[in-house]
Structure formats: structure tokens, C-alpha cells
Protein backbone atom coordinates (compact mmCIF):
# COMPACT_ATOMS: atom_id res chain seq x y z
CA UNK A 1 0.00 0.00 0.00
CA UNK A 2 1.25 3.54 -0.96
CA UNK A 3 1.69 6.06 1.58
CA UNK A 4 -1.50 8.40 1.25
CA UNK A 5 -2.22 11.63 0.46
CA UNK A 6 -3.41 12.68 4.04
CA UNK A 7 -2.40 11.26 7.50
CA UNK A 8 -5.72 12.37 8.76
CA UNK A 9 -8.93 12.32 7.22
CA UNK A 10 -12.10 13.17 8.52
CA UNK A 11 -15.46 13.79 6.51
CA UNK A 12 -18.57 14.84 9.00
CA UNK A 13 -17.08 13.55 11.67
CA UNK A 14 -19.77 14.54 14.73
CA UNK A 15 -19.89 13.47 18.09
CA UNK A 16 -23.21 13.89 20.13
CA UNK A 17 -23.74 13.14 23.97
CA UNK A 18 -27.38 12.30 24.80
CA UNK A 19 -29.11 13.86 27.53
CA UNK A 20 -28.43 13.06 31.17
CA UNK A 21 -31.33 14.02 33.92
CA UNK A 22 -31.21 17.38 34.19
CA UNK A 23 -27.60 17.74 31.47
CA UNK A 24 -28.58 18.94 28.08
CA UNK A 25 -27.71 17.04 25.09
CA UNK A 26 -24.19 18.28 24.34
CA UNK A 27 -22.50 18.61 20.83
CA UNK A 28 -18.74 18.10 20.94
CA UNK A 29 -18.18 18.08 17.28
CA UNK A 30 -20.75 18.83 15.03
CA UNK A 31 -19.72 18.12 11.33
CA UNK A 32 -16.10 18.41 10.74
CA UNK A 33 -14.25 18.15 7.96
CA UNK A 34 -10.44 18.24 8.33
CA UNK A 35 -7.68 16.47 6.18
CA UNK A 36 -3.90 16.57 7.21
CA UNK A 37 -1.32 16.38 4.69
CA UNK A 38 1.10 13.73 5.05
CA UNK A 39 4.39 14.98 6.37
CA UNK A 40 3.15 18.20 7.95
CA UNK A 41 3.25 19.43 11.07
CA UNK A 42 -0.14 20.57 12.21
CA UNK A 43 -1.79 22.87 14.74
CA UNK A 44 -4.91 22.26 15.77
CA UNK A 45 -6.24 25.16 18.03
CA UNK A 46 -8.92 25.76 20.04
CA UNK A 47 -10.33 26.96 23.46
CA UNK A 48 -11.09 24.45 26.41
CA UNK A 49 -14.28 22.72 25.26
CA UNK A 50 -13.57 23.33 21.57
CA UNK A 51 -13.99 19.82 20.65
CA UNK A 52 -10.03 19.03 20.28
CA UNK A 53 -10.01 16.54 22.66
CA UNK A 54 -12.81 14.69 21.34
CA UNK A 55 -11.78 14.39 18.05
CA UNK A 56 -8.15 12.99 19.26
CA UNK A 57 -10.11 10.22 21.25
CA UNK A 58 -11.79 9.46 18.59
CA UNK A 59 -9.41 8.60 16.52
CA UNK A 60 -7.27 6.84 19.55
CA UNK A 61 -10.30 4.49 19.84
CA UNK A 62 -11.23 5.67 23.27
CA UNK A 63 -14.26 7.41 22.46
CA UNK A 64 -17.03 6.63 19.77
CA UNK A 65 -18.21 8.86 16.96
CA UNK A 66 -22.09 9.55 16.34
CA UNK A 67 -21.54 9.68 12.76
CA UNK A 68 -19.16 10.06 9.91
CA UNK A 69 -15.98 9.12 8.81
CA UNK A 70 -12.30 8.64 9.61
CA UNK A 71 -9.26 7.77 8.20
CA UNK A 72 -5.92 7.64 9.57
CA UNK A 73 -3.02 6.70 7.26
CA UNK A 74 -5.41 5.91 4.47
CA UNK A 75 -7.41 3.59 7.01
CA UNK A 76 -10.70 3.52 7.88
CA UNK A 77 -11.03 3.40 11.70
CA UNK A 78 -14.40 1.37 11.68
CA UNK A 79 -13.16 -0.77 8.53
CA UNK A 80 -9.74 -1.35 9.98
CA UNK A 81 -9.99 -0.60 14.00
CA UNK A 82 -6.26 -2.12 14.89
CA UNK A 83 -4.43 -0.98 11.73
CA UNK A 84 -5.65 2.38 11.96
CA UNK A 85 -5.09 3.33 15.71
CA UNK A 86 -1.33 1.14 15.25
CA UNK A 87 -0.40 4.10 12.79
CA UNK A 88 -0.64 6.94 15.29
CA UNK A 89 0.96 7.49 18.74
CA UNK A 90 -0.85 9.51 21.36
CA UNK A 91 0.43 11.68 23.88
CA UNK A 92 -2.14 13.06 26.05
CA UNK A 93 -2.44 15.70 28.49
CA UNK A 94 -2.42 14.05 31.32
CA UNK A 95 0.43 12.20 32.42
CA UNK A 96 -0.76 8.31 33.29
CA UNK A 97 1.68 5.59 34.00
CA UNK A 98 2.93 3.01 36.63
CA UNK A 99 4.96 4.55 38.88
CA UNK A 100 6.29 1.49 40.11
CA UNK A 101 7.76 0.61 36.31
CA UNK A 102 10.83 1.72 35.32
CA UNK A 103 10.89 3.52 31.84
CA UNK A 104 12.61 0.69 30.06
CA UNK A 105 9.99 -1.74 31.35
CA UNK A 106 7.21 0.80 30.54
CA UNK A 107 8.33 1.47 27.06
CA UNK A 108 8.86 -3.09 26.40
CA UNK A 109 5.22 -3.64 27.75
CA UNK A 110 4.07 -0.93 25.71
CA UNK A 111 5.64 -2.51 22.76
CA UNK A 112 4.32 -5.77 23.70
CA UNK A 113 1.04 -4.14 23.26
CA UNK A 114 1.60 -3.06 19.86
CA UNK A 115 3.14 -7.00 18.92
CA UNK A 116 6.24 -5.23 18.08
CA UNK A 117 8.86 -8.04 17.77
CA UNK A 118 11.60 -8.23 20.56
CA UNK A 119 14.14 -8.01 17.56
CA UNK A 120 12.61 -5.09 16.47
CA UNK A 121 11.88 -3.17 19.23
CA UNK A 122 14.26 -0.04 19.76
CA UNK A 123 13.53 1.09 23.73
CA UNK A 124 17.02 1.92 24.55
CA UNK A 125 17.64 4.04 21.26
CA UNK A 126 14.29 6.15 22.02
CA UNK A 127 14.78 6.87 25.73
CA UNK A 128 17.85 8.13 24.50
CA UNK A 129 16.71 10.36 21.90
CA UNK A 130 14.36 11.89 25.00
CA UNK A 131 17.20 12.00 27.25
CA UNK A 132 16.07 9.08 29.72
CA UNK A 133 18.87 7.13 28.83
CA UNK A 134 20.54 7.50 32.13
CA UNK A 135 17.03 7.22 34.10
CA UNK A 136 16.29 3.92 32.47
CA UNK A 137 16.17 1.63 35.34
CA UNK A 138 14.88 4.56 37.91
CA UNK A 139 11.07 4.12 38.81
CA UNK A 140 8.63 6.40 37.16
CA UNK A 141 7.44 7.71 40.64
CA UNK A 142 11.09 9.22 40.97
CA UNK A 143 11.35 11.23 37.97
CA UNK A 144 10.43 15.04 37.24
CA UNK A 145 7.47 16.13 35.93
CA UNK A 146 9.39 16.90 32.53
CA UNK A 147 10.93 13.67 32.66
CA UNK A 148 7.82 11.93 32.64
CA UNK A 149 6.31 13.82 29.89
CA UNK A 150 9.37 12.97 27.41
CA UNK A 151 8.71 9.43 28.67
CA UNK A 152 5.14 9.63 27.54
CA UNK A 153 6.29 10.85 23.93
CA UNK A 154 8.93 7.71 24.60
CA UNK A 155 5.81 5.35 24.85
CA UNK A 156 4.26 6.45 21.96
CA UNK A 157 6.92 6.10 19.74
CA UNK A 158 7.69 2.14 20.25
CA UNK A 159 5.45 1.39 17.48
CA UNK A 160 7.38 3.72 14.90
CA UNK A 161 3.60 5.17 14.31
CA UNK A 162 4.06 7.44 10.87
CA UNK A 163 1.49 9.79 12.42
CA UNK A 164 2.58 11.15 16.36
CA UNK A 165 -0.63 13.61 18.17
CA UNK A 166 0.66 16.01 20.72
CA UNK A 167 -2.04 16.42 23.02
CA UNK A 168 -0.49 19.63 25.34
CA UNK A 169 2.78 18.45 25.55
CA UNK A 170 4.07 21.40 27.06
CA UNK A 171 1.63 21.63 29.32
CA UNK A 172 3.06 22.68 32.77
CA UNK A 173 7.01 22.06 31.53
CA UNK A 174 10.39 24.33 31.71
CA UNK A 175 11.15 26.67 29.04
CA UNK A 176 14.08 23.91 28.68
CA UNK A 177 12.44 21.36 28.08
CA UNK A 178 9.84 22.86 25.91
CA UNK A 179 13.09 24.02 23.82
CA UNK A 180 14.54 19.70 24.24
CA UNK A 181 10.94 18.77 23.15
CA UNK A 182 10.75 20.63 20.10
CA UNK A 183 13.51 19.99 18.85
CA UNK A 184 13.23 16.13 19.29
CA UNK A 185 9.61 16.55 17.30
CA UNK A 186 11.49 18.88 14.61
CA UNK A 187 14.03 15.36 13.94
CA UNK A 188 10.88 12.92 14.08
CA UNK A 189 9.21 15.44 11.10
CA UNK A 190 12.51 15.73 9.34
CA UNK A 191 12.59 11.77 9.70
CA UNK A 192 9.30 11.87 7.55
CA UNK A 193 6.91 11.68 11.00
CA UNK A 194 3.14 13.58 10.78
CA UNK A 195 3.23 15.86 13.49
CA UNK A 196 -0.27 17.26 15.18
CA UNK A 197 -0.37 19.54 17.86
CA UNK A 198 -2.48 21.04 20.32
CA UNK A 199 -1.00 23.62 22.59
CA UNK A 200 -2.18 26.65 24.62
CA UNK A 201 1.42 28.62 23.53
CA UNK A 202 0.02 30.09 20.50
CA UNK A 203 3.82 31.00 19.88
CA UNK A 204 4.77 27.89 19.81
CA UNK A 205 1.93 26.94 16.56
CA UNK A 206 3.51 30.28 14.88
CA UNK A 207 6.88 28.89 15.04
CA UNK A 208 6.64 25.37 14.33
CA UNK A 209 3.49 24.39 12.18
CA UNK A 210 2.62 23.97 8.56
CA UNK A 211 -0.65 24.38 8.93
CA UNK A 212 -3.25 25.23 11.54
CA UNK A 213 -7.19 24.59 12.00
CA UNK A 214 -8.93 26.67 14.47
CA UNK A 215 -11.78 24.56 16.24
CA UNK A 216 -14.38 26.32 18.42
CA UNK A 217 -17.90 25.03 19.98
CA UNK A 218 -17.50 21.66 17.89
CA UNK A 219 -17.08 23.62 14.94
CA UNK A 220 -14.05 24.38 12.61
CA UNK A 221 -13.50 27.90 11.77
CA UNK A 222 -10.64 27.76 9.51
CA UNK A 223 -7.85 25.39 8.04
CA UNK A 224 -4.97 27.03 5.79
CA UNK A 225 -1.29 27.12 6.05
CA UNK A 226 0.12 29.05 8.55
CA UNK A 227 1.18 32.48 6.77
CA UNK A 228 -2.27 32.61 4.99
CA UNK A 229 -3.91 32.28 8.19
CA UNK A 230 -1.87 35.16 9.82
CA UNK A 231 -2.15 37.55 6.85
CA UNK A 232 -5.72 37.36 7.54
CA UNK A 233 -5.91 40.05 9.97
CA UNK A 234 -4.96 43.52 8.22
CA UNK A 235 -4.10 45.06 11.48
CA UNK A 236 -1.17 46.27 11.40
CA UNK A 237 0.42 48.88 14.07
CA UNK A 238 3.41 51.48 13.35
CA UNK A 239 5.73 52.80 16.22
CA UNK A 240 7.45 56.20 15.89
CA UNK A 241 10.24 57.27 17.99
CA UNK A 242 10.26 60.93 17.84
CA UNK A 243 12.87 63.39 18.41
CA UNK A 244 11.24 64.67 21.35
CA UNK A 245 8.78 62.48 23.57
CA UNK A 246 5.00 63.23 23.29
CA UNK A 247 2.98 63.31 25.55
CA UNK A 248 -0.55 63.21 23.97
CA UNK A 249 -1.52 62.34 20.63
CA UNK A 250 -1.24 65.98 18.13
CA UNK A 251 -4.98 67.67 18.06
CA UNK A 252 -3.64 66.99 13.60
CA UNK A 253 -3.39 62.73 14.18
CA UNK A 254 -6.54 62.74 16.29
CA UNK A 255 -8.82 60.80 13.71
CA UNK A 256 -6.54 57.94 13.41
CA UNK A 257 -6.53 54.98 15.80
CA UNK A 258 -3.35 56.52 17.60
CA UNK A 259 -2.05 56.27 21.51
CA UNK A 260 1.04 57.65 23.11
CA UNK A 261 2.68 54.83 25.24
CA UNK A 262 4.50 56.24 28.59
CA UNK A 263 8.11 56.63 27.14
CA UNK A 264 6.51 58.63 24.50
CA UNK A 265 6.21 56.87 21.36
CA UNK A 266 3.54 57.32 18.87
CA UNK A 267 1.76 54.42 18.00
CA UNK A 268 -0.80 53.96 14.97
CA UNK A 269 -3.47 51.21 14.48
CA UNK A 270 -4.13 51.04 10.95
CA UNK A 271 -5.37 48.38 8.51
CA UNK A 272 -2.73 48.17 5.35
CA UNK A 273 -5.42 47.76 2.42
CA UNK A 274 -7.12 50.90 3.23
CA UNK A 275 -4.31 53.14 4.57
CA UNK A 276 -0.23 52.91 3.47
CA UNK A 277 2.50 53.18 5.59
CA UNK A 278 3.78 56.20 3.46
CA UNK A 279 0.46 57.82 3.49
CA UNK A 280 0.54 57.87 7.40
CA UNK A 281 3.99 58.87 7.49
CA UNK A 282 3.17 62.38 5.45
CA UNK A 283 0.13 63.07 8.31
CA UNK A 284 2.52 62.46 10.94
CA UNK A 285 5.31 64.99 9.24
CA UNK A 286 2.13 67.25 8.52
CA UNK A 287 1.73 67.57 12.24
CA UNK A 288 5.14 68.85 13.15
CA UNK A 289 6.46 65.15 14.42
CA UNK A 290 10.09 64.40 13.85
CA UNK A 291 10.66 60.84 13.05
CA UNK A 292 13.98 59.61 15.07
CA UNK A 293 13.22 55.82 14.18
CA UNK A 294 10.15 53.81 13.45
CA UNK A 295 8.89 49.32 13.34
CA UNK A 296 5.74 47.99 12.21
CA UNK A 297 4.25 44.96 13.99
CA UNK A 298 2.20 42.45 11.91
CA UNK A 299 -0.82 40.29 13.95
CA UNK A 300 0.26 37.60 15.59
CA UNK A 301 -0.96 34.19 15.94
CA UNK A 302 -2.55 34.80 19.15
CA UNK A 303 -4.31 37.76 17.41
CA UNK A 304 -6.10 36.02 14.80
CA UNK A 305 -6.97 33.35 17.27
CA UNK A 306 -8.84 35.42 19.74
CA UNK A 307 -10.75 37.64 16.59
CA UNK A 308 -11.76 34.10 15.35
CA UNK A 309 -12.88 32.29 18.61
CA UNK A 310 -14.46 35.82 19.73
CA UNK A 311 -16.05 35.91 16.75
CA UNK A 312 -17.73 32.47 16.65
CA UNK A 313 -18.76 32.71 20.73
């Protein structure tokens, strides 16, 4: 079989939960379409209760869909249940394991779970690319937080799954670590891994994915790559030193969207389609403001994400 065209696949996928006594039904996804491009490494955003969650479970098996469809590696996870689910490896949020294993005997039973082959299987060579080499015989109840959560990307690794979900794996971590982390998942994407992530560091999505969906109420907003999706907010905000501080906005630059920040720079909201950062520039001379230096600041992630989820609430 050839590799496929998406590592994820998902074509009105909803999940509904029925009515409980006095609990409402409750719509956790209602619809979706998403499809992941093989070899990417994708964001998948959202607030808490967005439905992120629920679609991960579903395709780890450990929830059931109301209705529609999904594929994982080309594989249909009703049509082929074990096949599917052995092509990803999960990482959740929350850290659960033994604490009375060590990580070498956590990582062999979780092979053994997967029928990887004791020729095959390649513990020692992952906990080392984590950094748990030295820790390998230590129990799991003695190691760090941080250490655990590498461990946890350790475990889902033994299969060699071609698709790896990142369920919050920051979640709680160093800055360190976060830095180790990444650049571990950067090696498993250069080494031809799918990569999807959820994450609350919206940062983190700008810097490292592909492509990003936004997910809100059950619903997705928006799927396109990265740039796109930033350029989509024409916001745009230009900082002027001037020679000498100000210390109100010029009676001349009152109809623009303009502030003075305490050390005295002049800063102007302005949307780039409708107003040029040369045409600005002339008003500002106009009013008797000597530029000493200026920067423009494009939206951020962070910025599109809270127009989009604000605007879908």
C-alpha cells in the first residue's frame, strides 16, 4: 500500500452526547471536515471545550463517533480498528503511567502491546533520543514532571507510528524542556513523521506548524497554512520614535486609531489595504512630528486566534 495523500482524514465527523437528567444534550463536534497532509506538522487550536479533545479520542479508539468518517493513514477506523489506531501514537495531556515501572519496562510492555517483535523493538535508542537514557532503570514515581512527559512521547513512539498527536505536551514544563521537546519533534518530522499539535502557547503553533485549524464550539473555523492564516488580519500597528517624547496624541493625528505609550512613542493602528504606511507617514510629518526611528508589527498568531474564537462565541 502507498503512503497516502493525508495522515488524517475526517469527513462529518460529529460526536453527540445524549441527555443526562437534568444535562442537556451536548455537541462536541458537530460536522467536521479536516484532512492533514502527510508529512506536515499541524496545529490544531482551540479553546477548552472546543472539541479538540474529542476528536483525538476518537481517533485513539477511546471514544465513539455519532456519525461520519475517519481515516488515519489511508485507514478507515471502523473498517480497519487495529491498523488504523497502530499508525498513530498519542500523547495526552495528562500524564498516566505506573509509577512502580521503570521507563525501560514501561516502554517493552508498551511494545508488547503493539506486537512489536523483541528483535525489532528499539527502547534503549528512544529513551535516549528523549534524554532518559541515564534514568532507564529509575522508577517512574522518581522522575520530574518533565521527565515523565518525554517518557510519555517515549511510549508512543515504540510502534514507529508514521502519524505522532501532541495532546499539550508542554503543558506545565520548563522553558528547557519545551526548547529539548521541540527539537526532538522537529528530527521525528525531518525523519518523515506527521506531526499534530495542540497547545495553549500560540507561539509555539507560529513557530513550528505547517498548517493550523482553528476549532471552536464543535465547529471548525478555519484550516490554511500558517502564513495565509496570519495575513488574515490587516491590522497592522506602526511605532514612531520621535525626536522629542509626546505626551498626547497631536490635536492633527486625532482621527486615526493613535495612543502615546508612557516613554513617548507614537503608536498607529491602521489596517494596510485601506491606509499605506507612506500615506501615514506624510500626516505624521504634517503635524510637526520628527521621526527619530520607526517598526511595524504584523498580527500575531494569538491575534487572529482570539478575533476568530471571539467571533464564533
Amino acid at each position: 500500500m502507498s503512503d497516502p495523500d493525508y495522515a488524517i482524514e475526517a469527513i462529518g465527523l460529529t460526536k453527540t452526547y445524549r441527555a443526562v437528567g437534568k444535562l442537556p444534550e451536548m455537541h462536541a463536534l458537530k460536522e467536521i471536515d479536516l484532512k492533514i497532509g502527510r508529512g506536515s506538522i499541524f496545529g490544531l487550536l482551540g479553546p477548552n471545550g472546543a472539541g479538540k479533545s474529542t476528536f483525538i479520542n476518537i481517533l485513539a479508539g477511546l471514544v465513539t463517533k455519532t456519525s461520519g468518517t475517519a481515516k488515519i493513514w489511508g485507514l478507515d477506523i471502523d473498517q480497519h480498528p487495529r491498523s488504523s489506531r497502530a499508525a498513530i501514537g498519542v500523547v495526552n495531556q495528562e500524564i498516566a503511567m505506573d509509577p512502580f515501572f521503570t521507563p525501560i519496562q514501561a516502554l517493552e510492555l508498551q511494545a508488547g502491546y503493539y506486537g512489536v517483535p523483541r528483535s525489532e523493538r528499539r527502547s534503549i535508542e528512544i529513551l535516549a533520543a528523549v534524554g532518559l537514557e541515564d534514568k532507564k532503570d529509575a522508577y517512574v514515581r522518581q522522575l520530574s514532571g518533565g521527565m515523565k512527559r518525554r517518557l510519555m512521547v517515549a511510549k508512543a513512539l515504540v510502534h514507529t507510528p508514521p502519524v505522532l498527536i501532541l495532546d499539550e505536551p508542554t503543558a506545565g514544563v520548563d522553558v528547557e524542556l519545551r526548547r529539548s521537546l521541540w527539537a526532538y519533534v522537529r528530527e521525528l518530522h525531518d525523519r518523515g513523521t506527521t506531526i499534530i499539535l495542540t497547545t495553549h502557547y500560540l507561539e509555539e503553533a507560529e513557530e513550528l506548524c505547517d498548517e493550523i485549524a482553528i476549532i471552536s464550539h464543535g465547529e471548525v473555523l478555519t484550516q490554511e497554512p500558517t502564513p495565509q492564516l496570519l495575513s488574515r488580519l490587516d491590522r497592522r500597528l506602526l511605532k514612531i520614535t520621535p525626536h522629542e517624547s509626546l505626551s498626547a496624541v497631536p490635536a492633527a493625528l486625532r482621527g486615526l486609531d493613535a495612543e502615546v505609550t508612557e516613554d513617548g512613542t507614537l503608536v498607529i493602528a491602521f489596517r494596510n489595504s485601506e491606509t499605506g504606511i507612506g500615506r501615514l507617514l506624510d500626516q505624521v510629518r504634517e503635524a510637526g512630528i520628527r521621526v527619530a526611528d520607526l517598526s511595524t508589527e504584523q498580527p500575531n498568531l494569538e491575534d487572529v486566534f482570539i478575533a476568530m474564537t471571539t467571533e464564533a462565541a
